[in-house]
C-alpha atoms as a PDB file:
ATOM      1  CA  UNK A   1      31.815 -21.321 -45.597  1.00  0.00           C
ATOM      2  CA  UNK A   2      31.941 -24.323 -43.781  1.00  0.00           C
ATOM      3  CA  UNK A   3      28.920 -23.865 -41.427  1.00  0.00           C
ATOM      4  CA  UNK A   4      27.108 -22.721 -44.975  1.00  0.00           C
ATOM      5  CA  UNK A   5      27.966 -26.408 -46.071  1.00  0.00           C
ATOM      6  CA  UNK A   6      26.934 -28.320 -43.239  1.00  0.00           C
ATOM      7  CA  UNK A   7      23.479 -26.174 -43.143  1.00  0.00           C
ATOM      8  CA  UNK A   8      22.625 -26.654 -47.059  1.00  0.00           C
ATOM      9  CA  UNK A   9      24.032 -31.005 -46.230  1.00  0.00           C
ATOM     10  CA  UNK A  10      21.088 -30.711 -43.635  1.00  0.00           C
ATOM     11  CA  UNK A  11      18.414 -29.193 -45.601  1.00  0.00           C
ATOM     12  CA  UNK A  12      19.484 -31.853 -48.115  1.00  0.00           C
ATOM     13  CA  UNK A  13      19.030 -34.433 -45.408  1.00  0.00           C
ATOM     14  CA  UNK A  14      15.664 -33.180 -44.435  1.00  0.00           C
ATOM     15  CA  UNK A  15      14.472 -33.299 -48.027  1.00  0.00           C
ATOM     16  CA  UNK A  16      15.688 -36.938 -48.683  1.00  0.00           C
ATOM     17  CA  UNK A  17      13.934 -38.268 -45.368  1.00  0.00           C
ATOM     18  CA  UNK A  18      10.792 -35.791 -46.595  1.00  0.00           C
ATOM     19  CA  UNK A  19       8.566 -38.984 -48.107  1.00  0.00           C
ATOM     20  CA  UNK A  20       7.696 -40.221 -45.044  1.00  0.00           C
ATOM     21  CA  UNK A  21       6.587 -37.032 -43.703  1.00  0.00           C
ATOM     22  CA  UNK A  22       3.048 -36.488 -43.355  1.00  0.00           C
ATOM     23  CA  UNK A  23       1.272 -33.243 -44.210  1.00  0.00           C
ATOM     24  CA  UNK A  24      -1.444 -32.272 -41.494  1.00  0.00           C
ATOM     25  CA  UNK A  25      -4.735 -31.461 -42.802  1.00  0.00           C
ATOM     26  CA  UNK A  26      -6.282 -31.139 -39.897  1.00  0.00           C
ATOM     27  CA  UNK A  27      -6.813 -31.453 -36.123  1.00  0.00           C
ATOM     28  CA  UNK A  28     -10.206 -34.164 -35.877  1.00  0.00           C
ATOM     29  CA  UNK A  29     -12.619 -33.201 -32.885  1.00  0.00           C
ATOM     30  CA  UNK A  30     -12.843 -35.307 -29.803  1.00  0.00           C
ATOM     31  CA  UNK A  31     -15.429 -36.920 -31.618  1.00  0.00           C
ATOM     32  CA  UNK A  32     -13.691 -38.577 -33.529  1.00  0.00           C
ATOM     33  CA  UNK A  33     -10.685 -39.244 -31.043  1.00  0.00           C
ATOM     34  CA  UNK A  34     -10.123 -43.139 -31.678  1.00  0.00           C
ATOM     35  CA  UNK A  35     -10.950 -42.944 -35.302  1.00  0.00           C
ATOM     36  CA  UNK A  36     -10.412 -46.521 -36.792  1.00  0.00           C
ATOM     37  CA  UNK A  37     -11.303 -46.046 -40.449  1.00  0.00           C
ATOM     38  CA  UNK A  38     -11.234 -43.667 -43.194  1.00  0.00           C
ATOM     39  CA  UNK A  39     -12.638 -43.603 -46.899  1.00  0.00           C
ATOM     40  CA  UNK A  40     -13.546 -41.030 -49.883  1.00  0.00           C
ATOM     41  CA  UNK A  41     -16.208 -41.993 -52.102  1.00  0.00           C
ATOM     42  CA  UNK A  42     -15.803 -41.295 -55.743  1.00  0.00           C
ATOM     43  CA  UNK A  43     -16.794 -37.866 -56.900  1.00  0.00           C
ATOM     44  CA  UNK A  44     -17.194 -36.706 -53.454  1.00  0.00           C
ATOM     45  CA  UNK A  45     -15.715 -34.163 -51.410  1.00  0.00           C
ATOM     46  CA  UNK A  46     -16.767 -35.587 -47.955  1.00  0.00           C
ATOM     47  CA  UNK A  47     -14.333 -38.087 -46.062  1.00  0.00           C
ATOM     48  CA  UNK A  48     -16.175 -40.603 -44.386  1.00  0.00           C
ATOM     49  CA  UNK A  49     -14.794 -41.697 -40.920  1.00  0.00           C
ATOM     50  CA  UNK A  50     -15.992 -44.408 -37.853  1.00  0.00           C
ATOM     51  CA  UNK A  51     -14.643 -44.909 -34.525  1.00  0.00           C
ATOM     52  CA  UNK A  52     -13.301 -48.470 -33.204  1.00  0.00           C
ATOM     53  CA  UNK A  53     -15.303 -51.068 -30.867  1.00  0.00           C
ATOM     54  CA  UNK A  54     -16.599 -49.571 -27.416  1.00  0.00           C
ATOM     55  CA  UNK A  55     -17.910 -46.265 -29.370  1.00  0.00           C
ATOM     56  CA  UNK A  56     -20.939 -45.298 -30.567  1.00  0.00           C
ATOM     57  CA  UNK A  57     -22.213 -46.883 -33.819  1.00  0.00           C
ATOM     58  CA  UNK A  58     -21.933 -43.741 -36.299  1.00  0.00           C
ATOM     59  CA  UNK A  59     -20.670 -42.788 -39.454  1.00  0.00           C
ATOM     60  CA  UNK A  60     -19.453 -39.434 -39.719  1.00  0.00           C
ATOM     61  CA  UNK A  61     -19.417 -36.901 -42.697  1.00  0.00           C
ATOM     62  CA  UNK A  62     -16.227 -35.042 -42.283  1.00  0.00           C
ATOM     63  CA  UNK A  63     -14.719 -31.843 -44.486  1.00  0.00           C
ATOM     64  CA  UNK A  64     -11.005 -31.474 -45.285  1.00  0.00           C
ATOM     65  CA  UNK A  65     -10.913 -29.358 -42.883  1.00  0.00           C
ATOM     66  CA  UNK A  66     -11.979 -31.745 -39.908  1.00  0.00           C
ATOM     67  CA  UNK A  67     -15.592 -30.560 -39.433  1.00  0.00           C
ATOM     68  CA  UNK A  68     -18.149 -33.028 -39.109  1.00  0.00           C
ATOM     69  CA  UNK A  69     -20.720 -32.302 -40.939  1.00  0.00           C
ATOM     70  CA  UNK A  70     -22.873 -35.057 -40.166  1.00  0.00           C
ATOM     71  CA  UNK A  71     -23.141 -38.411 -38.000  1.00  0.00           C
ATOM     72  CA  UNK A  72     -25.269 -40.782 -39.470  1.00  0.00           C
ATOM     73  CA  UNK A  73     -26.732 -43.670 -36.521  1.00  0.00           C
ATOM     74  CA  UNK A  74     -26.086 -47.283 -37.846  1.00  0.00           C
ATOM     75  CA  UNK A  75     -28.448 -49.502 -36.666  1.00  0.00           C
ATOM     76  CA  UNK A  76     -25.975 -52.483 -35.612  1.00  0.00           C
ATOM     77  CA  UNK A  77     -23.463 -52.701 -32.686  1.00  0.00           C
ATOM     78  CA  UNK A  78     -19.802 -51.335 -33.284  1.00  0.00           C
ATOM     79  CA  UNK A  79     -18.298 -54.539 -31.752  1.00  0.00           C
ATOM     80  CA  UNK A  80     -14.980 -53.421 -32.961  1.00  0.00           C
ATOM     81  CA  UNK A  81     -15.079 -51.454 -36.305  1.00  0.00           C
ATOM     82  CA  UNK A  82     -11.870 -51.638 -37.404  1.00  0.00           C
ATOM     83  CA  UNK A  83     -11.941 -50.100 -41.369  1.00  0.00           C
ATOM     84  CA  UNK A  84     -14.492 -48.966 -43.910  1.00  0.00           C
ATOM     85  CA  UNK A  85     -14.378 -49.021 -47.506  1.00  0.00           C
ATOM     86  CA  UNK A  86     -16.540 -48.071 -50.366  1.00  0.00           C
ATOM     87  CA  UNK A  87     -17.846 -49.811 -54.156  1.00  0.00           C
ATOM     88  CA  UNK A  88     -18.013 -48.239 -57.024  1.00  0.00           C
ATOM     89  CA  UNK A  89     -21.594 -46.971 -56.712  1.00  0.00           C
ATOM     90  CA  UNK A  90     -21.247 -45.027 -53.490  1.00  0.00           C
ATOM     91  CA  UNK A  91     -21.582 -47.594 -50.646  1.00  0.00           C
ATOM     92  CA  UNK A  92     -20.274 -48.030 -47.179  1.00  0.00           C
ATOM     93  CA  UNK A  93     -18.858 -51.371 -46.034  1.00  0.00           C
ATOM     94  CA  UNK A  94     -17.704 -51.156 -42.417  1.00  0.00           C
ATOM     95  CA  UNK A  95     -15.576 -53.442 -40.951  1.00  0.00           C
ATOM     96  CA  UNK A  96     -16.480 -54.876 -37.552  1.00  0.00           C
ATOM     97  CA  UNK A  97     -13.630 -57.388 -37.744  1.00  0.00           C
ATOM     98  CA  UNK A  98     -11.441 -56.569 -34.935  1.00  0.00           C
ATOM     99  CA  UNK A  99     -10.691 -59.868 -33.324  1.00  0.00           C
ATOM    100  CA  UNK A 100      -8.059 -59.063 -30.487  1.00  0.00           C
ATOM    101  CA  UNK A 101      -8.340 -61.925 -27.983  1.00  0.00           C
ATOM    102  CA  UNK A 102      -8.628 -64.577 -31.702  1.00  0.00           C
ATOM    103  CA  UNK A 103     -11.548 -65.891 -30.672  1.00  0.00           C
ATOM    104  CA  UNK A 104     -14.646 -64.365 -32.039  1.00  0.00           C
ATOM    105  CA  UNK A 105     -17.404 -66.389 -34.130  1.00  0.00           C
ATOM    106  CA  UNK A 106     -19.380 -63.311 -35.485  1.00  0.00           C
ATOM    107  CA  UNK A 107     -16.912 -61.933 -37.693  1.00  0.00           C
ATOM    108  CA  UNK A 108     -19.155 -59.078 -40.021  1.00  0.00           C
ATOM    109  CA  UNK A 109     -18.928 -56.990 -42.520  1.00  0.00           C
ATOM    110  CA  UNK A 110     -21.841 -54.049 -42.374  1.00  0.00           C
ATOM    111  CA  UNK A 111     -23.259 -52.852 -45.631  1.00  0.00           C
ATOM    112  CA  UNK A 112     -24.543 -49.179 -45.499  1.00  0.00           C
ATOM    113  CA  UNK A 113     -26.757 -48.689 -48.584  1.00  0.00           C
ATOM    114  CA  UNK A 114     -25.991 -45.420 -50.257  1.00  0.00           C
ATOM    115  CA  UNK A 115     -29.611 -44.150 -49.916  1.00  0.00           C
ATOM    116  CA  UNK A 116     -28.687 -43.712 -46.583  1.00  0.00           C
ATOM    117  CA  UNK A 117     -26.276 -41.667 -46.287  1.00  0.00           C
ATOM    118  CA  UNK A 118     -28.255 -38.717 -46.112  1.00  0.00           C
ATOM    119  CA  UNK A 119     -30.474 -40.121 -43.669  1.00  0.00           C
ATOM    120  CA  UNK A 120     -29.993 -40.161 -39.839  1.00  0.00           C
ATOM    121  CA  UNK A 121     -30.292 -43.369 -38.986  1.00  0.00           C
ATOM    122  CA  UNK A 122     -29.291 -46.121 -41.350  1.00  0.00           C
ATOM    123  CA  UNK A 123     -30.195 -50.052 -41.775  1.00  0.00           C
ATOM    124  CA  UNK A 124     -27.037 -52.570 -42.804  1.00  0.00           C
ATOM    125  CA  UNK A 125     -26.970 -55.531 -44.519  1.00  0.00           C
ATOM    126  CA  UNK A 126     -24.959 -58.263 -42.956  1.00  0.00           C
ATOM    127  CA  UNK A 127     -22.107 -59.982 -44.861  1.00  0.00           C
ATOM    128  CA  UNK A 128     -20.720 -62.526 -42.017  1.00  0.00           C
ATOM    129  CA  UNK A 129     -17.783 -64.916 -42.955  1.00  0.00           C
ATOM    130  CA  UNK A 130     -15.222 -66.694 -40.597  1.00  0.00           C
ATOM    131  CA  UNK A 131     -11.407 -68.221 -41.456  1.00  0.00           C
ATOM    132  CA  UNK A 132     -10.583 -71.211 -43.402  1.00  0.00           C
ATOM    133  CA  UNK A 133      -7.585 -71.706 -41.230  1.00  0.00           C
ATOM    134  CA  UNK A 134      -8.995 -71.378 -37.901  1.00  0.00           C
ATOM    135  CA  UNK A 135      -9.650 -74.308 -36.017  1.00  0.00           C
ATOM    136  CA  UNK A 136      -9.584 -73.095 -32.281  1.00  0.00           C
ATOM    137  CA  UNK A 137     -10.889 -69.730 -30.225  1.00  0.00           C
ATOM    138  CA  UNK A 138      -8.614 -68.615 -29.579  1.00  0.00           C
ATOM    139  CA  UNK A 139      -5.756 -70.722 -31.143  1.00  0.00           C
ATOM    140  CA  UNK A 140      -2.516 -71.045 -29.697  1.00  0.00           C
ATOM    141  CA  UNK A 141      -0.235 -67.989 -28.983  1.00  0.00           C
ATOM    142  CA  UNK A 142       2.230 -69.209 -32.417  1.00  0.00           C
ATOM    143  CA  UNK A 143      -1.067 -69.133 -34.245  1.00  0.00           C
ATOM    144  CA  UNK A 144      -2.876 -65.481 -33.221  1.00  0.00           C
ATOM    145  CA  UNK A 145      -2.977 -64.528 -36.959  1.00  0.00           C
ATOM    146  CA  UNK A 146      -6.963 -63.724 -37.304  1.00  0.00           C
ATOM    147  CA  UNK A 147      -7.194 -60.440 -35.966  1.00  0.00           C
ATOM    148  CA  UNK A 148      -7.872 -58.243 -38.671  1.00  0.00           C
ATOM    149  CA  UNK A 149      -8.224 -54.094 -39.208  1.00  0.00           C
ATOM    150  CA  UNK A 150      -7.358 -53.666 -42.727  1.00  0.00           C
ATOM    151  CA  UNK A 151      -9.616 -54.227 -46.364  1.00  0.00           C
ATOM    152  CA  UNK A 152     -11.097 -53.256 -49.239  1.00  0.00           C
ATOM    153  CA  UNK A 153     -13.661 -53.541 -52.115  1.00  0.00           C
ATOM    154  CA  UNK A 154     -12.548 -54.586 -55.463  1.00  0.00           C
ATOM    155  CA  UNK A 155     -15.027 -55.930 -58.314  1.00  0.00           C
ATOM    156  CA  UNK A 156     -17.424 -57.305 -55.956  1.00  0.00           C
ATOM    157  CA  UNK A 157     -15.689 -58.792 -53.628  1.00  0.00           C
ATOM    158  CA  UNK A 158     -13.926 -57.503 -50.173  1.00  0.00           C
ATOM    159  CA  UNK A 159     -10.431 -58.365 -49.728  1.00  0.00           C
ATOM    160  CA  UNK A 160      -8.933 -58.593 -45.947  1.00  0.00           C
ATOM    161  CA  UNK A 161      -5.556 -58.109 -44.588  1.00  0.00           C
ATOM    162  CA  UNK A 162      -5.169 -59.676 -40.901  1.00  0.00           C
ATOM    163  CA  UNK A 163      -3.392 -58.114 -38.042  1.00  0.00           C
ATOM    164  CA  UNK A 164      -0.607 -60.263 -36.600  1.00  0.00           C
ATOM    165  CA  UNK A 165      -0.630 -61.025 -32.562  1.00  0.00           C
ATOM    166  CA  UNK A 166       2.421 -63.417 -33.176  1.00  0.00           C
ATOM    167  CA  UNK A 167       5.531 -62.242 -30.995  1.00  0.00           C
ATOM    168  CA  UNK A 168       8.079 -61.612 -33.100  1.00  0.00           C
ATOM    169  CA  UNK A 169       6.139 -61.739 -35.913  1.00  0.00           C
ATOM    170  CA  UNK A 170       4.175 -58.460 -35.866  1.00  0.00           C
ATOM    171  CA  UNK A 171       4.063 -57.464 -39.166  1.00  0.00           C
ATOM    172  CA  UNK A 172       2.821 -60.457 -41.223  1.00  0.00           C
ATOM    173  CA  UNK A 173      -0.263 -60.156 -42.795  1.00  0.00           C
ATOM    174  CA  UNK A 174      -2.234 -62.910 -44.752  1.00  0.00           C
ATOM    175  CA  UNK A 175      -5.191 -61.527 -47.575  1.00  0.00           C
ATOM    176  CA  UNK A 176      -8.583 -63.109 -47.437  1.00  0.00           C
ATOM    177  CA  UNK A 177     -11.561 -62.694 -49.786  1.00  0.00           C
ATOM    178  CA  UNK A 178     -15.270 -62.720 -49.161  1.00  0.00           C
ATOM    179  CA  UNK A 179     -18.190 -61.484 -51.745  1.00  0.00           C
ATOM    180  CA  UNK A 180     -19.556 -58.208 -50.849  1.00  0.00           C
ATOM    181  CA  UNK A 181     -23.116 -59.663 -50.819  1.00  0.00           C
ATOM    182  CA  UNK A 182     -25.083 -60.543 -48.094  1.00  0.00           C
ATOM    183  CA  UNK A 183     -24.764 -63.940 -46.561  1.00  0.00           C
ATOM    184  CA  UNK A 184     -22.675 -66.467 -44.601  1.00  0.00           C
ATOM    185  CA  UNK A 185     -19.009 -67.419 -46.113  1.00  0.00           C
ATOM    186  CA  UNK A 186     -15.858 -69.007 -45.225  1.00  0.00           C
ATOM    187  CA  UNK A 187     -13.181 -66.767 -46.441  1.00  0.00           C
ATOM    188  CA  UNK A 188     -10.744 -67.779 -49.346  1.00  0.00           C
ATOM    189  CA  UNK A 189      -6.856 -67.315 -48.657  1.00  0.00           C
ATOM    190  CA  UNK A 190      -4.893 -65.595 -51.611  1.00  0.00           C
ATOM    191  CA  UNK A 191      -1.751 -64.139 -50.100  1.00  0.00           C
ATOM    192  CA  UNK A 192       0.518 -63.266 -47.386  1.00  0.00           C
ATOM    193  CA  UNK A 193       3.058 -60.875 -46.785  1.00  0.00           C
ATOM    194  CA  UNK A 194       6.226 -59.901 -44.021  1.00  0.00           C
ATOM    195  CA  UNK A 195       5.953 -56.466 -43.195  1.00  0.00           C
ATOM    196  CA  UNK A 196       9.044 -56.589 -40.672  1.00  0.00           C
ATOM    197  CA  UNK A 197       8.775 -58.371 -36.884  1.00  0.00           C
ATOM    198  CA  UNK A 198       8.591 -55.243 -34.331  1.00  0.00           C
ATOM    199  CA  UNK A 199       4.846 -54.570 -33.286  1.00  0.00           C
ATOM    200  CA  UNK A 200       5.142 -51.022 -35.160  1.00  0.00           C
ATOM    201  CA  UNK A 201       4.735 -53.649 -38.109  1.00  0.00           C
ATOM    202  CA  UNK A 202       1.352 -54.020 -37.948  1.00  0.00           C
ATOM    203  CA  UNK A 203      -1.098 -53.742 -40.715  1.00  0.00           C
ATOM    204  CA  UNK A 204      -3.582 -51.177 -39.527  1.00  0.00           C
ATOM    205  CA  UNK A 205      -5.432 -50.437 -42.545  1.00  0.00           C
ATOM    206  CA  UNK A 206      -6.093 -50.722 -46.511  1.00  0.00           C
ATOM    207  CA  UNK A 207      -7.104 -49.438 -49.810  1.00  0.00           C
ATOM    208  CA  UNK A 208      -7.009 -49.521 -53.511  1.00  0.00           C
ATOM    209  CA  UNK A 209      -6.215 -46.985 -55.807  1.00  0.00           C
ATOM    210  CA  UNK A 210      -9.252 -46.280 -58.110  1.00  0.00           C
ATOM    211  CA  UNK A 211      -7.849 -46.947 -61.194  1.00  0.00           C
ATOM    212  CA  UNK A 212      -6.892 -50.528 -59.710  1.00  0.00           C
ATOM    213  CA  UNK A 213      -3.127 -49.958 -60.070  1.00  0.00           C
ATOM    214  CA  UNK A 214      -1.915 -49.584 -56.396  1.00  0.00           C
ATOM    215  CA  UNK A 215      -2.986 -51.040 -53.582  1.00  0.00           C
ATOM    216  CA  UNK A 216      -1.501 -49.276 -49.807  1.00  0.00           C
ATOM    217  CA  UNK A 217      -1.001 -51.240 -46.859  1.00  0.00           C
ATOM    218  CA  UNK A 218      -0.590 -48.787 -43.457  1.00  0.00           C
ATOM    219  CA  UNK A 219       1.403 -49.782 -40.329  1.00  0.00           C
ATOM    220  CA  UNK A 220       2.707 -47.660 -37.475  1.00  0.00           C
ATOM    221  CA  UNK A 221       6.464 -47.910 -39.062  1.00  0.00           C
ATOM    222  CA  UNK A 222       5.739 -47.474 -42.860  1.00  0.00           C
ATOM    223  CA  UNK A 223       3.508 -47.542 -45.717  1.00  0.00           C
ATOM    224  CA  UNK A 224       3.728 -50.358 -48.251  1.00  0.00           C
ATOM    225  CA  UNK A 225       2.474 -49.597 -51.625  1.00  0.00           C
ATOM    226  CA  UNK A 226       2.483 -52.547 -54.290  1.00  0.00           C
ATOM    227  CA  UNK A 227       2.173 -52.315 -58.016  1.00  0.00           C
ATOM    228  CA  UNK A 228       2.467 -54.546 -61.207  1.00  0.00           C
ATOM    229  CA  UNK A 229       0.125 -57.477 -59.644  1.00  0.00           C
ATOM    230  CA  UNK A 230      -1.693 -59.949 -61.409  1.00  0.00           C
ATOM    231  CA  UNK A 231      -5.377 -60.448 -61.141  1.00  0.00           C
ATOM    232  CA  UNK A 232      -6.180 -60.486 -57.318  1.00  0.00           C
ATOM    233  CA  UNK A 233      -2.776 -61.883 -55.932  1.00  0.00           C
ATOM    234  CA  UNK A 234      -2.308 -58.325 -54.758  1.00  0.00           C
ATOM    235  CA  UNK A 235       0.850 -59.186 -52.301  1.00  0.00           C
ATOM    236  CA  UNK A 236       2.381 -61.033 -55.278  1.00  0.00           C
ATOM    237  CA  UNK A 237       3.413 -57.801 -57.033  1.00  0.00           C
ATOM    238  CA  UNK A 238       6.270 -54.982 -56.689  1.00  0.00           C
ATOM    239  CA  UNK A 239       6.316 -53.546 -53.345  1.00  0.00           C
ATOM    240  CA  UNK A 240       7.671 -50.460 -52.134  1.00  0.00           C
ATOM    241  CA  UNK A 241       7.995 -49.310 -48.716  1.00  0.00           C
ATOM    242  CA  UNK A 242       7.977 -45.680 -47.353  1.00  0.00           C
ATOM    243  CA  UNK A 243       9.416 -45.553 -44.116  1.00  0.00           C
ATOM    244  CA  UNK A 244       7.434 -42.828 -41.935  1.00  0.00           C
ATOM    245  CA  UNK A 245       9.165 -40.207 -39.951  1.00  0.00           C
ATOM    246  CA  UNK A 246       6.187 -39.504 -38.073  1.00  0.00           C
ATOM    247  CA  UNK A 247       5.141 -41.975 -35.310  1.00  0.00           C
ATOM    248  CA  UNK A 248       1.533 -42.378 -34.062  1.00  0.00           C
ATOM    249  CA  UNK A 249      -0.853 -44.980 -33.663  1.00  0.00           C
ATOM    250  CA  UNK A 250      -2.266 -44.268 -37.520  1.00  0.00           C
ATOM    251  CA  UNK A 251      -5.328 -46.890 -38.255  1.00  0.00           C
ATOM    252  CA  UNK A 252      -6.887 -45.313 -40.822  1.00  0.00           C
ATOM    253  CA  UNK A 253      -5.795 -44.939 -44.821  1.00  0.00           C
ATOM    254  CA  UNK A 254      -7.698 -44.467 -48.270  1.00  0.00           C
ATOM    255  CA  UNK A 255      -6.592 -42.746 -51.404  1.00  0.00           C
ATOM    256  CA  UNK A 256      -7.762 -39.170 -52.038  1.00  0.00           C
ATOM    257  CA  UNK A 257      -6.812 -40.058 -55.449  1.00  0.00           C
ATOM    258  CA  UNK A 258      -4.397 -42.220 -57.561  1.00  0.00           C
ATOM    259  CA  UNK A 259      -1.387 -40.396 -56.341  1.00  0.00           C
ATOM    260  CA  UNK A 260      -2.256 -39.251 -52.819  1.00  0.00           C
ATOM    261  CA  UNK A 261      -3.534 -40.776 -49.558  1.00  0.00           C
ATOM    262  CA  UNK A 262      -5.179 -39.576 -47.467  1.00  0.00           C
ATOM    263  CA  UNK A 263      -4.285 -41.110 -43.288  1.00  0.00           C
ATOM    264  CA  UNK A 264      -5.695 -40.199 -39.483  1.00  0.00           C
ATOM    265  CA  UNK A 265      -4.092 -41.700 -36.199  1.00  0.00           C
ATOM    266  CA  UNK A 266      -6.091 -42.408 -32.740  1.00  0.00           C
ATOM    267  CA  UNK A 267      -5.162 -39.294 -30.485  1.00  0.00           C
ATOM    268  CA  UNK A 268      -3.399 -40.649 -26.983  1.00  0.00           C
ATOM    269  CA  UNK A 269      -1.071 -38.986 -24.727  1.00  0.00           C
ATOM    270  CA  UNK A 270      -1.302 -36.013 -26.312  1.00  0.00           C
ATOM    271  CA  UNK A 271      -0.472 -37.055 -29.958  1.00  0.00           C
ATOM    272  CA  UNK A 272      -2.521 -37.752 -33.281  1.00  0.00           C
ATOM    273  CA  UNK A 273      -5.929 -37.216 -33.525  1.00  0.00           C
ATOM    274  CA  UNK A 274      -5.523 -35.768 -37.073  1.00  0.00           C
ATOM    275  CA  UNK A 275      -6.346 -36.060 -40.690  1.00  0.00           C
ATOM    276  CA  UNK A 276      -2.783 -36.366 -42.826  1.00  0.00           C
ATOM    277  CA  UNK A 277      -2.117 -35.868 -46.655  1.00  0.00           C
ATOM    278  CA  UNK A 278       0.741 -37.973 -48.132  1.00  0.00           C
ATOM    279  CA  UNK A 279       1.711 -36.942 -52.052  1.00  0.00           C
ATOM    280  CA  UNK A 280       3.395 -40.208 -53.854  1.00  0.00           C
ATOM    281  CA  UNK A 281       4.597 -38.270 -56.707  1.00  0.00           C
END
């Protein structure tokens, strides 16, 4: 009777630690090995995925299952893609932000036109923008806060979520805004938020739930979902964090719908390299 005990206490266990655990869709082709971003376009069953700076400039068509179904050539250099996001009318926005070393000036966002997306090749529109904030290139070690691999679109404008480089200070994040229209801007600050200090803290990637109600931050360590916001002070609102179980370099997240998300992780030493379902029912 006793061992029955302790084995039902550790199925209970198992199911009390089960939100963090990840379901695996599917294992992604080498292809698709350092994927960087991830995004579902409304009323669409494809899952649209790019690869981070030093691959080649694609955009790839990808089933639930993992198959690519098609690559589509962008016609600009993947500097360092770091996310892609989507408007309401079907376009791409990719986001070739990644800013290790703090000290680029050509900070872009690439907008794919919708027409296409079910071409081969495909022409971008150039939305450029730099930091209010940012004064030096790179600034000073206390001050590497303007790398960036996390954002969004959200009535016409794209909202982005910076990667910390700050020992110590991993996890914070501060939210900028740019218009999604092509042109030159310096980026408004709206927000900022502490994650927690370790470098699993990092915010790796972002989206919006389509009705507008959720918005999910991803990091190595957990996922951060925040609710009940005003306007566009997104960080301002209720947080709630969902510690993750499973560890991998994740960098890409986007919701399948309202209540599920849909994540992939870079495959190294073995691990990752996969597409992930997480239900937050």
């Amino acid at each position: 009777m006793k061992k029955l005990f302790i084995f039902f206490s550790f199925l209970l266990f198992l199911s009390c630690q089960s939100s963090g655990q990840l379901k695996i869709l599917a294992d992604l082709p080498n292809n698709l090995k350092e994927v960087s971003g991830t995004e579902v376009i409304p009323n669409s069953d494809i899952i649209w995925m790019l690869n981070d700076g030093g691959n080649q400039s694609k955009l790839y068509a990808v089933s639930k299952k993992g198959k690519i179904k098609k690559e589509i050539y962008i016609k600009a250099k993947n500097r360092d893609w770091e996310d892609l996001t989507s408007d309401v009318e079907g376009n791409l926005y990719i986001g070739d932000f990644g800013n290790n070393q703090n000290k680029r000036k050509n900070l872009t966002i690439l907008k794919v036109d919708k027409k296409h997306l079910n071409k081969k090749n495909a022409e971008v529109e150039k939305i450029k923008f730099r930091y209010p904030n940012q004064y030096k290139f790179p600034p000073k070690k206390k001050n590497l806060y303007f790398d960036a691999e996390a954002f969004f679109y959200f009535n016409n404008c794209l909202y982005i979520f910076t990667k910390s480089r700050v020992k110590k200070k991993y996890g914070k994040t501060f939210m900028y805004k740019v218009p999604a229209k092509k042109g030159e801007y310096v980026a408004e600050l709206i927000g900022e938020f502490d994650n927690c200090s370790d470098l699993e803290c990092w915010i790796t990637s972002a989206d919006i739930s389509a009705d507008g109600k959720t918005v999910v931050l991803l990091s190595q360590k957990n996922i951060l979902l925040f609710s009940d916001f005003k306007n566009e002070n997104f960080l301002s609102g209720k947080v709630k964090k969902i510690e993750l179980t499973h560890r991998s370099q994740k960098e890409g997240v986007c919701f399948k719908d309202n209540n599920t998300l849909l994540i992939t992780d870079e495959k190294a030493n073995g691990v990752g390299g996969n597409l992930y379902q997480l239900s937050l029912n």
